[in-house]
N, C-alpha and C. Protein backbone atom coordinates (compact mmCIF):
# COMPACT_ATOMS: atom_id res chain seq x y z
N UNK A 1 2.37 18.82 -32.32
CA UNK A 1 3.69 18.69 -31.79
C UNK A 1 3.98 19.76 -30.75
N UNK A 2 3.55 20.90 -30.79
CA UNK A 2 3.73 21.73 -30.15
C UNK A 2 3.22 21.61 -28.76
N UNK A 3 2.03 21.15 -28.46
CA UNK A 3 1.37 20.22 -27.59
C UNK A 3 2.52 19.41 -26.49
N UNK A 4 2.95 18.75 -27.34
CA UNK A 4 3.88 18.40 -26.27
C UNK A 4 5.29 18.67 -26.05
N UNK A 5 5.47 19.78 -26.32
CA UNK A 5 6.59 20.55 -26.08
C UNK A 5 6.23 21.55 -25.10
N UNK A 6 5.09 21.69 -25.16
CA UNK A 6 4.80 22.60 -23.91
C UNK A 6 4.18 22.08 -22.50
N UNK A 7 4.50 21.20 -22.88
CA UNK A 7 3.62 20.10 -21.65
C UNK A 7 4.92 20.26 -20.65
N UNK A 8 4.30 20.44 -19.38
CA UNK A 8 5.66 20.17 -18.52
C UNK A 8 6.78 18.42 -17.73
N UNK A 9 7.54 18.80 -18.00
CA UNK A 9 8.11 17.00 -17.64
C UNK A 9 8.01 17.54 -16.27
N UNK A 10 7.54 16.25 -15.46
CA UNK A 10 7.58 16.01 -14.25
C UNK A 10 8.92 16.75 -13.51
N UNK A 11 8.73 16.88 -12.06
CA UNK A 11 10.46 17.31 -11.34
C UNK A 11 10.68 16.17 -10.81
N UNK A 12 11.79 15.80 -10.13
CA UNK A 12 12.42 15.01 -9.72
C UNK A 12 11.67 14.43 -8.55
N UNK A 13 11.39 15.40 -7.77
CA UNK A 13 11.17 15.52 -6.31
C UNK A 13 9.42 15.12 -5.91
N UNK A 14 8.99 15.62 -7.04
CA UNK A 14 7.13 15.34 -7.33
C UNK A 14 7.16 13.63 -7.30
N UNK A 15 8.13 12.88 -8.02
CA UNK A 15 8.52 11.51 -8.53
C UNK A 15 8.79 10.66 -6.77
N UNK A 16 9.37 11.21 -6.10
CA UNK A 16 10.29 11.44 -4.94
C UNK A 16 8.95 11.09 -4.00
N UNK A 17 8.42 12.35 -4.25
CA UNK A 17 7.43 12.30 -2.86
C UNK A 17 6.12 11.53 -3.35
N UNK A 18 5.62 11.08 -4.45
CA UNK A 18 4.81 10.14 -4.99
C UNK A 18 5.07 8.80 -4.14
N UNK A 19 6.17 8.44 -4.62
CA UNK A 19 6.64 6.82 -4.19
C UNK A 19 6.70 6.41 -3.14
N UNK A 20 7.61 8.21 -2.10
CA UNK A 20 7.68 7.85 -0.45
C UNK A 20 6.34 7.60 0.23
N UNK A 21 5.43 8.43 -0.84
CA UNK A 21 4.07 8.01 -0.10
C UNK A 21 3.34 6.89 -0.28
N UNK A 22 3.36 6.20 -1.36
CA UNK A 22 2.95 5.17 -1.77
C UNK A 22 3.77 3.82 -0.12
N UNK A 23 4.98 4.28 -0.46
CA UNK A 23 5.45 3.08 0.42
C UNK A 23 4.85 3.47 1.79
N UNK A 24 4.75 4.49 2.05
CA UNK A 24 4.20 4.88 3.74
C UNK A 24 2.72 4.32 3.85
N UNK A 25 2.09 4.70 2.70
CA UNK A 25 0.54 4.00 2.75
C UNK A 25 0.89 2.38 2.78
N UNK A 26 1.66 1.67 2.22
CA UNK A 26 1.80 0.66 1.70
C UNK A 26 1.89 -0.38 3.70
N UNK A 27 3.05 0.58 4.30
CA UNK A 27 3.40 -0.01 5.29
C UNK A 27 1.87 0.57 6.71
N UNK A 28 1.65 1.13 6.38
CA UNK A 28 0.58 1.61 7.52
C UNK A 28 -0.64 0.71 7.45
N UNK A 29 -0.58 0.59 6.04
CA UNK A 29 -2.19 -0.16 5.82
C UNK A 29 -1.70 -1.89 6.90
N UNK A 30 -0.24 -2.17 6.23
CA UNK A 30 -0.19 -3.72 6.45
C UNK A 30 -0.19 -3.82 8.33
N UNK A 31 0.62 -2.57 8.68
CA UNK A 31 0.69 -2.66 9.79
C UNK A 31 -0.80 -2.55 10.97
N UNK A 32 -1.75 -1.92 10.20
CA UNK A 32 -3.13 -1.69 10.24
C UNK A 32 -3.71 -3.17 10.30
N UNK A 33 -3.95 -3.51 9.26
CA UNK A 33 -4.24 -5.02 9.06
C UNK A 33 -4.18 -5.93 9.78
N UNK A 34 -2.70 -5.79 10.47
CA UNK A 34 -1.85 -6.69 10.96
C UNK A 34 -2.38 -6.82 12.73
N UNK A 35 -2.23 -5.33 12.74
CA UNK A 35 -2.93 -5.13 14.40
C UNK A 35 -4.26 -5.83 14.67
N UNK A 36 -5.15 -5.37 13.72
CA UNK A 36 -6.44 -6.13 13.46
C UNK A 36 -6.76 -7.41 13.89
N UNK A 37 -5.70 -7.94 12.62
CA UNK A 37 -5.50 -9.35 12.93
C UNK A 37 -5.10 -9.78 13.96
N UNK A 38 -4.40 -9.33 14.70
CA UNK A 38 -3.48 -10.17 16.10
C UNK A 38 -4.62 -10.09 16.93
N UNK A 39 -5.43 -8.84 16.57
CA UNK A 39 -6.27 -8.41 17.98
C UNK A 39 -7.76 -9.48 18.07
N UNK A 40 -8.02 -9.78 17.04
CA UNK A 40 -9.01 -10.38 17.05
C UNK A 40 -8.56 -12.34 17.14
N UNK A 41 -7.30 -12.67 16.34
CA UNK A 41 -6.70 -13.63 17.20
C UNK A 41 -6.96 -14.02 18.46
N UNK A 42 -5.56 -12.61 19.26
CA UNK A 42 -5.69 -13.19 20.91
C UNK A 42 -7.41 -12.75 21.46
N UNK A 43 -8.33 -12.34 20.83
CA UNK A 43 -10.03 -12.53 21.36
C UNK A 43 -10.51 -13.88 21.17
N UNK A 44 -10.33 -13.94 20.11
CA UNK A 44 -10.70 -15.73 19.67
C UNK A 44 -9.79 -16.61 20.53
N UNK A 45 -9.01 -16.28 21.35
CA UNK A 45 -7.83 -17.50 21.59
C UNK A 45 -7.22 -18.25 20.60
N UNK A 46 -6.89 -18.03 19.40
CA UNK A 46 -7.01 -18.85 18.85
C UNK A 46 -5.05 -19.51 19.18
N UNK A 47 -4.56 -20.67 18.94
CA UNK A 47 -3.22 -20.65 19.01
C UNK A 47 -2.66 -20.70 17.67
N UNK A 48 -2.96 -20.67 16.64
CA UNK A 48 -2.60 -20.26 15.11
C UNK A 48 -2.65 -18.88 14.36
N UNK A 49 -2.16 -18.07 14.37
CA UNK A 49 -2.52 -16.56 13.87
C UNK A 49 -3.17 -16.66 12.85
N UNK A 50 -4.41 -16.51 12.63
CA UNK A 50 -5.36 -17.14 11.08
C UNK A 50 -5.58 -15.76 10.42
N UNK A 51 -6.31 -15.00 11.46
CA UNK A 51 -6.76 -13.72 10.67
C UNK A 51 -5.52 -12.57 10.96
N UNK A 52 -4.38 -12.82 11.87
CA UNK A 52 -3.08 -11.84 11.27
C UNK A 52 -2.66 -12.23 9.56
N UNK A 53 -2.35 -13.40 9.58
CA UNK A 53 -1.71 -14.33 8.30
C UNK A 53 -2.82 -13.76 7.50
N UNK A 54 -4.19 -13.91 7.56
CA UNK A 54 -5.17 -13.43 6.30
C UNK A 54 -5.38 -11.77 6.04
N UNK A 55 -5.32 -11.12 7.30
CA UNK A 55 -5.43 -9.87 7.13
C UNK A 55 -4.19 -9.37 6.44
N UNK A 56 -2.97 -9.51 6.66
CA UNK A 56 -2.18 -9.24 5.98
C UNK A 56 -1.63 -9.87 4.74
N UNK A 57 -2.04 -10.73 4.22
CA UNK A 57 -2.66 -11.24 3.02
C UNK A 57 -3.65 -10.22 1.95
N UNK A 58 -4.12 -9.97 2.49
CA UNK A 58 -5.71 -9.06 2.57
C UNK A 58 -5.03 -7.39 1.92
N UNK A 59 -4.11 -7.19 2.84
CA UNK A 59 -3.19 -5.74 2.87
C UNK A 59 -2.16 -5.69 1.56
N UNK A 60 -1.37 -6.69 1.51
CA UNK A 60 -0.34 -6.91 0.37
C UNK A 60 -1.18 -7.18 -0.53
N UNK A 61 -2.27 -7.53 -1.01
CA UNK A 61 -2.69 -8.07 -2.11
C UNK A 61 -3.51 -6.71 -2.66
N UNK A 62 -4.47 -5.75 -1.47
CA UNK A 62 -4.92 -4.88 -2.37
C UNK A 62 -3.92 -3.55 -2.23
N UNK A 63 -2.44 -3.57 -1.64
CA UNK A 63 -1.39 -2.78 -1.81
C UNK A 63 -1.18 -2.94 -3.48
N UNK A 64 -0.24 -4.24 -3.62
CA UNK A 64 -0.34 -3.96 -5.23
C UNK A 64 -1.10 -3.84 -6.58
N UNK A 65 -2.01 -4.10 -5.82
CA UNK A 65 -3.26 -3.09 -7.01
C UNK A 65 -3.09 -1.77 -7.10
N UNK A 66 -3.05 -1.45 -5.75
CA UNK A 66 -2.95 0.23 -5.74
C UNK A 66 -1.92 0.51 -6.65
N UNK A 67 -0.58 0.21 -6.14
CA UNK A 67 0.42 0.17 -6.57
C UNK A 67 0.77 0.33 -8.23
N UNK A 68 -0.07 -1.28 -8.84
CA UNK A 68 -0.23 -1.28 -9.97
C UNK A 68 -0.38 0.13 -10.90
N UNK A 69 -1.84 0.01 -10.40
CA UNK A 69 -2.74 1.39 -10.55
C UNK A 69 -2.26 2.64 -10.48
N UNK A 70 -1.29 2.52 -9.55
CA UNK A 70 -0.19 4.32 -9.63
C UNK A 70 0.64 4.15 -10.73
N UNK A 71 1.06 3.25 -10.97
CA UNK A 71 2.13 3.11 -12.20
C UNK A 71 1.73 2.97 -13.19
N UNK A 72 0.73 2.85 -13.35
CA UNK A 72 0.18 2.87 -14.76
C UNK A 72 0.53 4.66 -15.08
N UNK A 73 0.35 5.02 -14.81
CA UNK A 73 -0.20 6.78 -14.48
C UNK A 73 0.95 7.76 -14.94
């Protein structure tokens, strides 16, 4: 018992700057992705955005894993 009485509770702000970062990775990656995708689009010509729509598919899907995976924690 004592064990966890001496354990320290998290601060507020540690909680704070966890999450802001999570969302900053969250938006960089998609926006990453996203560029990718457009760029190799307008190379292909294509007139359907296939690999923006999949790459960012691609981004949101292994975002909330990460995501998941932090919250478990």
């Amino acid at each position: 018992m004592e064990k966890a009485s001496k354990q320290k509770k998290p601060k507020p702000y540690n909680s704070f700057l966890k999450y802001s970062g999570l969302g900053l990775q969250m938006a960089m990656t998609i926006a990453a992705f996203g560029a990718a995708g457009y760029w190799i689009d307008k190379r292909l010509e294509f007139r359907f955005p296939v690999f923006l729509m999949l790459f960012i598919l691609i981004a949101l899907t292994g975002n909330i894993y990460l995501l998941y995976r932090n919250l478990e924690k």
